[in-house]
N, C-alpha and C. Protein backbone atom coordinates (compact mmCIF):
# COMPACT_ATOMS: atom_id res chain seq x y z
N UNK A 1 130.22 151.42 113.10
CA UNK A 1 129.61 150.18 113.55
C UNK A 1 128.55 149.77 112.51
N UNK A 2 129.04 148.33 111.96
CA UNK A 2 127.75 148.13 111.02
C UNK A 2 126.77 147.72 111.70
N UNK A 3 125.30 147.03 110.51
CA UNK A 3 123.87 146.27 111.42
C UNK A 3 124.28 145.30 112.50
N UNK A 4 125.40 144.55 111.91
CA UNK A 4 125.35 142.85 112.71
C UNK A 4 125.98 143.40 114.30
N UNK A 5 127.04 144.48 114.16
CA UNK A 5 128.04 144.50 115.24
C UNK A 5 126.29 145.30 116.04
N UNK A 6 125.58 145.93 115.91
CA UNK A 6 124.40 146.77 116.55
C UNK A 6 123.54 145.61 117.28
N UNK A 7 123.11 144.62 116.24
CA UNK A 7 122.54 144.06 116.55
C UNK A 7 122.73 142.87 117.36
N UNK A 8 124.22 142.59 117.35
CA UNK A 8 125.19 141.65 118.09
C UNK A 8 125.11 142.41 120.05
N UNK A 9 125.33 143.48 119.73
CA UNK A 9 125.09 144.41 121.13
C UNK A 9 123.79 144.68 121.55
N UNK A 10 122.61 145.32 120.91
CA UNK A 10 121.72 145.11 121.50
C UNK A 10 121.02 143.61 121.65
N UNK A 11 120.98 142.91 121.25
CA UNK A 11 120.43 141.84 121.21
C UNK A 11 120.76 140.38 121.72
N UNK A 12 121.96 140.28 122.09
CA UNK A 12 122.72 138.82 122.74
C UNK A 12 122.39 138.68 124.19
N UNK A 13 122.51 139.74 124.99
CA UNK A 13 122.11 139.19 126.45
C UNK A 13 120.22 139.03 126.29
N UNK A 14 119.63 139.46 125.41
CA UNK A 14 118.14 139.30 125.74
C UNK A 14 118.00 137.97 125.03
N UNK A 15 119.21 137.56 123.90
CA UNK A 15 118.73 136.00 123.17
C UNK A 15 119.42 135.26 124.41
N UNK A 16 120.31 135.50 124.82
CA UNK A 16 120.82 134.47 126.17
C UNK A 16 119.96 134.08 127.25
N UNK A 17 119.13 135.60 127.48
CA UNK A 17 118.11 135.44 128.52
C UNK A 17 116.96 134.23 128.12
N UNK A 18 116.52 134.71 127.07
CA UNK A 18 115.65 134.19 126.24
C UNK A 18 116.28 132.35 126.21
N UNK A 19 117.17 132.10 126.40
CA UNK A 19 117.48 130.21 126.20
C UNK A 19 117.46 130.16 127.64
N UNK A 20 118.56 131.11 128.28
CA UNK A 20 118.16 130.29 129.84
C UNK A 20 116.79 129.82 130.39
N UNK A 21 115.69 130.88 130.10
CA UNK A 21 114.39 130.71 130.02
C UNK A 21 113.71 129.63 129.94
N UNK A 22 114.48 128.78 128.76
CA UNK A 22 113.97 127.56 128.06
C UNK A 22 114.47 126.47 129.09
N UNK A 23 115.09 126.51 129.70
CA UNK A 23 115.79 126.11 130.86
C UNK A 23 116.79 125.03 129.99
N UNK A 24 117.66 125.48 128.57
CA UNK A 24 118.41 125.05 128.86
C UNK A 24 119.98 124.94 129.11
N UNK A 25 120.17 123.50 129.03
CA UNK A 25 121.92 123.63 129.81
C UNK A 25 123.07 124.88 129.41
N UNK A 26 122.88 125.63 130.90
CA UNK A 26 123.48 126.66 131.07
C UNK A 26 125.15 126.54 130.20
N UNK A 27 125.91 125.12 129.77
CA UNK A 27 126.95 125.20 129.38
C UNK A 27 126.70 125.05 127.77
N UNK A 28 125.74 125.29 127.34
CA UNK A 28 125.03 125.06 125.81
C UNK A 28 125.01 126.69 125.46
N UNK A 29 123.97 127.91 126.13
CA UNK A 29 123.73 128.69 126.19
C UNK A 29 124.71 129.21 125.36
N UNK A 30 125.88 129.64 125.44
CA UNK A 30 127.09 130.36 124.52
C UNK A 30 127.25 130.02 123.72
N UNK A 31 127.08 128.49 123.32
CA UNK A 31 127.34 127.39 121.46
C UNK A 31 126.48 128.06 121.11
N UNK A 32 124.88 127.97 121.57
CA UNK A 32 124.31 128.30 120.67
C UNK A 32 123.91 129.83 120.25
N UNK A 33 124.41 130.65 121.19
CA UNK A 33 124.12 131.77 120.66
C UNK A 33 125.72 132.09 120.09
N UNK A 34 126.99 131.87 119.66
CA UNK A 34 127.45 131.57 118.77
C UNK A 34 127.37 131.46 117.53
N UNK A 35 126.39 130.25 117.52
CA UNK A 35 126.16 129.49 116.43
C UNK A 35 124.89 130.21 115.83
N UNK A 36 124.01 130.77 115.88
CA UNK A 36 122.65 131.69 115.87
C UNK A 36 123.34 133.38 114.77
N UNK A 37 124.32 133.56 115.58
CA UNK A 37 125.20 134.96 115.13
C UNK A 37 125.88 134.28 113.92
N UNK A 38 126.31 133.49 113.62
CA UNK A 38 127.28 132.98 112.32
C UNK A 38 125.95 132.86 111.62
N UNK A 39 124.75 132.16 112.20
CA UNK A 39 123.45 132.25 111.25
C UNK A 39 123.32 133.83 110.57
N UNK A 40 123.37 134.70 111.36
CA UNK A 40 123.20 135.60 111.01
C UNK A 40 123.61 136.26 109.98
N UNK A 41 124.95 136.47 110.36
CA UNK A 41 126.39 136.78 109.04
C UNK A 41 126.25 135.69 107.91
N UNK A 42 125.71 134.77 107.81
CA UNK A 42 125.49 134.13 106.55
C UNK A 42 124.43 134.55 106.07
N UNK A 43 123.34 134.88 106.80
CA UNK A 43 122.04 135.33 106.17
C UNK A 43 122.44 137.22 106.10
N UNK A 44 122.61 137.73 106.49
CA UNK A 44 122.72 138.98 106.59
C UNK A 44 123.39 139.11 105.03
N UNK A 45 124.58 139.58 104.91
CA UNK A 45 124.95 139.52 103.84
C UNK A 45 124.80 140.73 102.30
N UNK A 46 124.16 141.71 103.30
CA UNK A 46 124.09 142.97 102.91
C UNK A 46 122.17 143.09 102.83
N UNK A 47 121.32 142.37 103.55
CA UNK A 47 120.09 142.22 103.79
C UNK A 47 120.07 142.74 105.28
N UNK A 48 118.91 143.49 105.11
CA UNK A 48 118.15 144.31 106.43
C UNK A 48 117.56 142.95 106.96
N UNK A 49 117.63 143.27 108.30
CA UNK A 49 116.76 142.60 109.52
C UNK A 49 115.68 143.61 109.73
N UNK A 50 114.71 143.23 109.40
CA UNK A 50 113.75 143.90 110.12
C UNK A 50 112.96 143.61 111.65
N UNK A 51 113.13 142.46 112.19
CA UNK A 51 112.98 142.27 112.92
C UNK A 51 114.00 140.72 113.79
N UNK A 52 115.00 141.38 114.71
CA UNK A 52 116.07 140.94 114.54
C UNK A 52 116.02 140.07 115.94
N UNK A 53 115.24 140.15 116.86
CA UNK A 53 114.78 139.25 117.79
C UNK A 53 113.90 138.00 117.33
N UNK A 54 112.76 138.07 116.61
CA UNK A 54 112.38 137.31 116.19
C UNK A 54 113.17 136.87 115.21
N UNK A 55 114.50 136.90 114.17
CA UNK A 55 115.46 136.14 113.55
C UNK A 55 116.43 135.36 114.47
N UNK A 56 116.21 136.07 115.73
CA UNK A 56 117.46 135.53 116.40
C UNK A 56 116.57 133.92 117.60
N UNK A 57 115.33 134.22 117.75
CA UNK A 57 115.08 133.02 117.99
C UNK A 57 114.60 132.31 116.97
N UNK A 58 114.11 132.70 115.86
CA UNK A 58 113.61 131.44 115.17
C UNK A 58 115.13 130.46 114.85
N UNK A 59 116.33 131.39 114.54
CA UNK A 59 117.54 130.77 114.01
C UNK A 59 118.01 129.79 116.00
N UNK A 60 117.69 130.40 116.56
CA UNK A 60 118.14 129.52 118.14
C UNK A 60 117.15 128.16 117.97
N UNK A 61 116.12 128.37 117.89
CA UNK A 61 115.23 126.96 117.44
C UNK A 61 115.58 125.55 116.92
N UNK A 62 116.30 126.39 115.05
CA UNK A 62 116.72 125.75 114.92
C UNK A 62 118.09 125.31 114.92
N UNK A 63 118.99 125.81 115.79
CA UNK A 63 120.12 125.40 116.32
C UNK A 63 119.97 124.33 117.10
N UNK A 64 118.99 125.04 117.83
CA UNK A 64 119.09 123.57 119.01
C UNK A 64 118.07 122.61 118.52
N UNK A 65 117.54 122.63 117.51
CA UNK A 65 116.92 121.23 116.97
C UNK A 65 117.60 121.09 116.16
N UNK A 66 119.21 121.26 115.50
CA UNK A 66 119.99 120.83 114.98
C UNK A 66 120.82 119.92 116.15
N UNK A 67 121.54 120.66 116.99
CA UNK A 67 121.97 119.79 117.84
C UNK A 67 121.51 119.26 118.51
N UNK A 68 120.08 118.88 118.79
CA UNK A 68 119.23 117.82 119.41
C UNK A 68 119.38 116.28 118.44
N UNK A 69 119.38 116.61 116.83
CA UNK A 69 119.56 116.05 116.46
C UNK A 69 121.00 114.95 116.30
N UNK A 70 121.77 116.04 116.26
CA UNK A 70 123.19 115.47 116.83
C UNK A 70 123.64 114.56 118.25
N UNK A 71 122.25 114.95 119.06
CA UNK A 71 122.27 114.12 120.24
C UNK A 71 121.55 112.71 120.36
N UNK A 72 121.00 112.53 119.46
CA UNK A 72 120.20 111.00 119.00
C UNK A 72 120.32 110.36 117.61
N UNK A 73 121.52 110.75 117.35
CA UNK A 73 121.65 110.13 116.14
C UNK A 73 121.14 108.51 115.72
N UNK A 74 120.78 107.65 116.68
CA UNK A 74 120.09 106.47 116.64
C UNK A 74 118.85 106.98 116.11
N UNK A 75 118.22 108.11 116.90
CA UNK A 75 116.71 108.20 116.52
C UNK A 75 116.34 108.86 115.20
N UNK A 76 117.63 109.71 115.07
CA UNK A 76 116.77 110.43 113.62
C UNK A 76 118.32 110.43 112.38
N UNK A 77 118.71 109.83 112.26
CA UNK A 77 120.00 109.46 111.60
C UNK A 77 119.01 109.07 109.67
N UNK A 78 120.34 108.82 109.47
CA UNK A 78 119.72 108.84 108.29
C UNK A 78 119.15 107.22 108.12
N UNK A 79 118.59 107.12 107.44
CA UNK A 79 118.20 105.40 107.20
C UNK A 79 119.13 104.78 107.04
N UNK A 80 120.02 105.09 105.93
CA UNK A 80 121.07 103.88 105.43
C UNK A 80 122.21 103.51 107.01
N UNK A 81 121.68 104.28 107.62
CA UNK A 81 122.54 104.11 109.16
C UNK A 81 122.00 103.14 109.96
N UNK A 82 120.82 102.96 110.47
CA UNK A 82 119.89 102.34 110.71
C UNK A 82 120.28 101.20 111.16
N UNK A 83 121.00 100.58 109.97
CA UNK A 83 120.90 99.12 110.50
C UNK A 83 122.18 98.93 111.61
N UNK A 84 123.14 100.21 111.79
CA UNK A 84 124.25 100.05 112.72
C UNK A 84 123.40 100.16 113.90
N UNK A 85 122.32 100.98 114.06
CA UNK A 85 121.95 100.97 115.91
C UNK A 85 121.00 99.24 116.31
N UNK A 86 120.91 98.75 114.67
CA UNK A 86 119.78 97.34 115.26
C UNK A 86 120.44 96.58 116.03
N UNK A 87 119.94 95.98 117.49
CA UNK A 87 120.42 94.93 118.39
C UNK A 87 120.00 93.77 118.39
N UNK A 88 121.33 93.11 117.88
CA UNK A 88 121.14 91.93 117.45
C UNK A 88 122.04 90.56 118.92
N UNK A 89 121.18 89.82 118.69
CA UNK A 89 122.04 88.96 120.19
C UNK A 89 121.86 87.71 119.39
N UNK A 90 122.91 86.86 119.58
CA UNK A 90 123.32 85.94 119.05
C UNK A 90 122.03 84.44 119.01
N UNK A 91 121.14 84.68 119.68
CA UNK A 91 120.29 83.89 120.14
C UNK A 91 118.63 84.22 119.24
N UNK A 92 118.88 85.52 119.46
CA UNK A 92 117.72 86.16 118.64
C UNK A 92 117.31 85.86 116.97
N UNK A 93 116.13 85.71 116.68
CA UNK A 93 115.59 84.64 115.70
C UNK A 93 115.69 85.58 114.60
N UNK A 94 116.02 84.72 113.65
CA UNK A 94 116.85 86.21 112.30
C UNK A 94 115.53 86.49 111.55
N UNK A 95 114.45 85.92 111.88
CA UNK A 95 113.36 86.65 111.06
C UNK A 95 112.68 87.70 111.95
N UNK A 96 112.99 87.56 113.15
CA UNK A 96 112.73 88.40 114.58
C UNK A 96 113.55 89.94 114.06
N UNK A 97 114.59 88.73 113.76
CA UNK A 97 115.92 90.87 113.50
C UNK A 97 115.63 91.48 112.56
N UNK A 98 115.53 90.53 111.60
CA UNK A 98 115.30 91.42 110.10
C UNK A 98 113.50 92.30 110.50
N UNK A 99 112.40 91.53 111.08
CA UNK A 99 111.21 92.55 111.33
C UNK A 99 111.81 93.87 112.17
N UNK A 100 112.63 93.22 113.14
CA UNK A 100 112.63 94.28 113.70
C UNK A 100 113.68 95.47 113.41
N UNK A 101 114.40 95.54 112.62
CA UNK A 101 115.25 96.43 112.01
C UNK A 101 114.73 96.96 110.67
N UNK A 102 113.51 96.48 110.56
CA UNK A 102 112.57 96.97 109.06
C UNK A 102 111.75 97.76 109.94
N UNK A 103 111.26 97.82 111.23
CA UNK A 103 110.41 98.43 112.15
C UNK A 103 111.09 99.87 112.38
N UNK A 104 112.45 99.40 112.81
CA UNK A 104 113.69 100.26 113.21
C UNK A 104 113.46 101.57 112.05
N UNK A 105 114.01 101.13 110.83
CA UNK A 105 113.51 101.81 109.32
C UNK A 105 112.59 102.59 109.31
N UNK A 106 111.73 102.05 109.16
CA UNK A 106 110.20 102.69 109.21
C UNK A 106 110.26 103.98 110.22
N UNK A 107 110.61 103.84 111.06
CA UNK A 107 109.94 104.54 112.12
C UNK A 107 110.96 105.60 112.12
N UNK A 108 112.11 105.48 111.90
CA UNK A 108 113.18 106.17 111.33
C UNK A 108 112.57 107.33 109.90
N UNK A 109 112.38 106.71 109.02
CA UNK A 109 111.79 107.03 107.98
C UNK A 109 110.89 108.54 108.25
N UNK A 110 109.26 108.03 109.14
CA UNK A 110 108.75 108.61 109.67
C UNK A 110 109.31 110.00 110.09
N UNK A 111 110.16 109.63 111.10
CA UNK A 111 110.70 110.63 112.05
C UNK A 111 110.85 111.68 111.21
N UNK A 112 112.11 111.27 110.44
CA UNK A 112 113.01 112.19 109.34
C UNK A 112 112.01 112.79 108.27
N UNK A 113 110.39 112.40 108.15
CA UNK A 113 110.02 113.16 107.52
C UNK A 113 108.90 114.58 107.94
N UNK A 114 109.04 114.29 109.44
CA UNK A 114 108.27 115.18 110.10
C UNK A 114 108.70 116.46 109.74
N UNK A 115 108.13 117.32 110.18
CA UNK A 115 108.45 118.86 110.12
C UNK A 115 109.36 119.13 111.01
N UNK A 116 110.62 119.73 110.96
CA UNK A 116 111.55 119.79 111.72
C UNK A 116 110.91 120.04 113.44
N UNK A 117 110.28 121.37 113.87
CA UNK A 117 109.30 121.17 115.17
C UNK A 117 109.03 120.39 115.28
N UNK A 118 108.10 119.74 114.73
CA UNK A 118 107.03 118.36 115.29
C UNK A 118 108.01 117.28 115.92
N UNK A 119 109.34 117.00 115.10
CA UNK A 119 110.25 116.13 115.24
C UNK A 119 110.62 116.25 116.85
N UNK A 120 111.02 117.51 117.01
CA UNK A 120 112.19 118.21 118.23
C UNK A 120 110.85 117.89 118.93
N UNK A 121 109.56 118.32 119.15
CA UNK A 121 108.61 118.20 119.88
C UNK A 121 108.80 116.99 120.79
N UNK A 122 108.29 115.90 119.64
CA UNK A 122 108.20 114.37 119.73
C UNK A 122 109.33 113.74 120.35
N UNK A 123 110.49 114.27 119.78
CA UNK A 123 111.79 113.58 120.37
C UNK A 123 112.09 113.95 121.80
N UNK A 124 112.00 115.34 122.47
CA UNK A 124 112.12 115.98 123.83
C UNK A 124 111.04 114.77 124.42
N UNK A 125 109.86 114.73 123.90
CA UNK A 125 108.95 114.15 124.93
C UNK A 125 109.13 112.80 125.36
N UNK A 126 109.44 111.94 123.80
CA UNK A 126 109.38 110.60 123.93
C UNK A 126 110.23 109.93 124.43
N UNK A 127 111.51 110.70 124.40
CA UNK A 127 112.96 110.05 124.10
C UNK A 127 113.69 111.05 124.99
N UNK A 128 113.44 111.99 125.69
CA UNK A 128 114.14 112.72 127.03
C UNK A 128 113.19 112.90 128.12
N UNK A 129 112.19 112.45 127.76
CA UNK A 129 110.87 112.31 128.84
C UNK A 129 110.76 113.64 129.10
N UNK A 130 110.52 114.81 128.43
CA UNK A 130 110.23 116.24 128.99
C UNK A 130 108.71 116.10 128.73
N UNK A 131 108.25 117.01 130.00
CA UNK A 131 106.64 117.57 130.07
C UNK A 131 106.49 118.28 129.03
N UNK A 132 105.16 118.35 128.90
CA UNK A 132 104.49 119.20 127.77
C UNK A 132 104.68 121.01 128.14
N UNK A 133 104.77 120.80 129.17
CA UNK A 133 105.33 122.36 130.02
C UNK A 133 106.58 122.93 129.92
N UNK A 134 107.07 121.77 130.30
CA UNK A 134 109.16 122.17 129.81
C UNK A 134 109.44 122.63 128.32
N UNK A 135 108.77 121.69 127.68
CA UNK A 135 108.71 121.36 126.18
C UNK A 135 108.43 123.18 125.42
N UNK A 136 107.23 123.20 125.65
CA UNK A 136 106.53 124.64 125.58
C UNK A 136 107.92 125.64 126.15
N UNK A 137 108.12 125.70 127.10
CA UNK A 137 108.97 126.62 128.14
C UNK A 137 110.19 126.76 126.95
N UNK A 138 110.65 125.80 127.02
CA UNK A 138 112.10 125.81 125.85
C UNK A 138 111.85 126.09 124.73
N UNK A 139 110.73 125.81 123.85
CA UNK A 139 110.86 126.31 122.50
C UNK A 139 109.91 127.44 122.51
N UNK A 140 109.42 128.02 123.66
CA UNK A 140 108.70 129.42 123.29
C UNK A 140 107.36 128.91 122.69
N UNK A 141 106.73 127.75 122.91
CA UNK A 141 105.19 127.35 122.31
C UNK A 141 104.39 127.43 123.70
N UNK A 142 103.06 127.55 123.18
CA UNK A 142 102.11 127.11 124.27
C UNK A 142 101.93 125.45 124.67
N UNK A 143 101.54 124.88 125.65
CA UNK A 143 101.37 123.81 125.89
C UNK A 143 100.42 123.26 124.55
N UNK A 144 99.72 123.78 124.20
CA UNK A 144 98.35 123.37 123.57
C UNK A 144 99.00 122.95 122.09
N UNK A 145 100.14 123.78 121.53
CA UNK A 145 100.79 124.12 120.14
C UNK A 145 101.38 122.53 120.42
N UNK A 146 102.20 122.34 121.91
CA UNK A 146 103.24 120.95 122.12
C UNK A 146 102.15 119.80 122.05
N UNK A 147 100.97 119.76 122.57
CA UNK A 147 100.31 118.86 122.52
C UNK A 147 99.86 118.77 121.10
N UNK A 148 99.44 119.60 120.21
CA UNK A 148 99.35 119.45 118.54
C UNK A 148 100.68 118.98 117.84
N UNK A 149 101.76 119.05 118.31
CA UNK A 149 102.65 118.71 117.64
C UNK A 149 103.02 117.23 117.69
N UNK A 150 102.97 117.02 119.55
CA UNK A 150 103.36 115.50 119.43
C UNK A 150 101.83 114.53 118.67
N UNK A 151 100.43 115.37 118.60
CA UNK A 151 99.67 114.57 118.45
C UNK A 151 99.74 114.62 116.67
N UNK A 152 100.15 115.70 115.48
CA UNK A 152 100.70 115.65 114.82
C UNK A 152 102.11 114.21 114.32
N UNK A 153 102.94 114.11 115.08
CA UNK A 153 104.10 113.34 115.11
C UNK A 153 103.49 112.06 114.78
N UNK A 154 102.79 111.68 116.15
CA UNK A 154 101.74 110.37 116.32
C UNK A 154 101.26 110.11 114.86
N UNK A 155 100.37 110.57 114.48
CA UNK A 155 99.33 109.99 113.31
C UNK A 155 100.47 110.22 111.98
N UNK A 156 101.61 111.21 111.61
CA UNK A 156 102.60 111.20 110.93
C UNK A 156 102.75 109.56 110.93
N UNK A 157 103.56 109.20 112.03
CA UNK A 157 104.64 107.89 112.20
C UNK A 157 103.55 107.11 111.71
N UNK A 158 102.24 107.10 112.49
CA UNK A 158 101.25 105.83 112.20
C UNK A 158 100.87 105.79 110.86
N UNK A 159 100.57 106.74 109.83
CA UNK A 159 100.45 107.00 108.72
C UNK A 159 101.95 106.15 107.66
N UNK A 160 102.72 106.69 108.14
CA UNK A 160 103.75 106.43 107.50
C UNK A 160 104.02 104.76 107.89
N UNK A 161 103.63 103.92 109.01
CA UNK A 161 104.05 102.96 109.00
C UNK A 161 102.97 102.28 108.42
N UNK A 162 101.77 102.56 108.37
CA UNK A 162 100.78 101.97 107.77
C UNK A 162 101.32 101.68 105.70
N UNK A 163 101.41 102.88 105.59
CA UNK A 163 101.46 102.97 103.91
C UNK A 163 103.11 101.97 103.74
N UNK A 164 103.90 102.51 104.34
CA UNK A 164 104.62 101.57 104.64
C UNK A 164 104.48 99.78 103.89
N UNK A 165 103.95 98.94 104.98
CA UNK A 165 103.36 97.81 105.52
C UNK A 165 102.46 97.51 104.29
N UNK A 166 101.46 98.70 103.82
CA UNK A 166 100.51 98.56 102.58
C UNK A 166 101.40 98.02 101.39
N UNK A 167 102.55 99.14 101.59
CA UNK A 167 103.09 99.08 100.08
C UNK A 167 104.02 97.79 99.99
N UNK A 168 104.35 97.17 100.79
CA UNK A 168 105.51 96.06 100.86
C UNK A 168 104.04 94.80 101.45
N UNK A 169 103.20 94.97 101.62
CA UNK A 169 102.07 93.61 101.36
C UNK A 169 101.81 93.34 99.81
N UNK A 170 102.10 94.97 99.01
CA UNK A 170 101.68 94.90 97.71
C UNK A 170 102.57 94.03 96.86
């Protein structure tokens, strides 16, 4: 039995435990610890784990703030996409669309340059309406870390739409 098959056995029902925890969707739970283990075997690769619980959630983290991302592709897509989610109605004033699909941009922009956390933070809260408690609960942070992150996110976006706005007045 090599490391991965050891560590595949001791370690999968406590990373399973460990997402249900997070409370989430019980039909997710198996993708991503799946998907966490192929992390592994790509990183492994004739490299020691030294500590193979803490690899196995930091890599669950970002699994599921990979496929969080996959779940809002409006919100954090790439820019040049952007202009497919702008809603445009036939009535609506084209200097109205064009601000507001440069807004769309921007804020897009922003998003995609946050720190991958801060992002998943911001996006659970803003855009799935989760508590600062749930939030914490699922990614293994303290409330206090979720409240630095979305307040992080905040002054990010505002920063970024400011310089933004600066640089295109220039």
């Amino acid at each position: 039995m090599n490391e991965l098959d050891t560590i595949y056995r001791k370690y999968r029902l406590r990373l399973r435990t460990h997402l249900q925890a997070r409370r989430m969707d019980p039909a997710d739970v198996e993708d991503v610890i799946q998907d966490v283990f192929l992390k592994l075997v790509k990183y492994c690769n004739g490299r020691a784990i030294r500590n193979p619980m803490a690899f196995l959630k930091a890599a669950a983290a970002n699994v599921i703030s990979d496929r969080l991302a996959r779940k809002a592709p409006s919100l954090i897509s790439t820019v040049e996409d952007v202009d497919a989610f702008a809603c445009d109605t036939p009535a609506a004033d084209p200097e109205h669309v064009i601000a507001n699909r440069q807004e769309l941009r921007t804020i897009t922009e922003a998003l995609m340059a946050l720190p991958p956390v801060t992002r998943q933070v911001f996006l659970l809260h803003r855009f799935e309406n989760r508590s600062y408690a749930a939030i914490a609960r699922q990614l293994d942070l303290s409330v206090s870390m979720v409240r630095a992150h979305i307040k992080k996110a905040i002054v990010g976006i505002a920063l970024h739409r400011r310089q933004t706005y600066e640089h295109t007045a220039d």
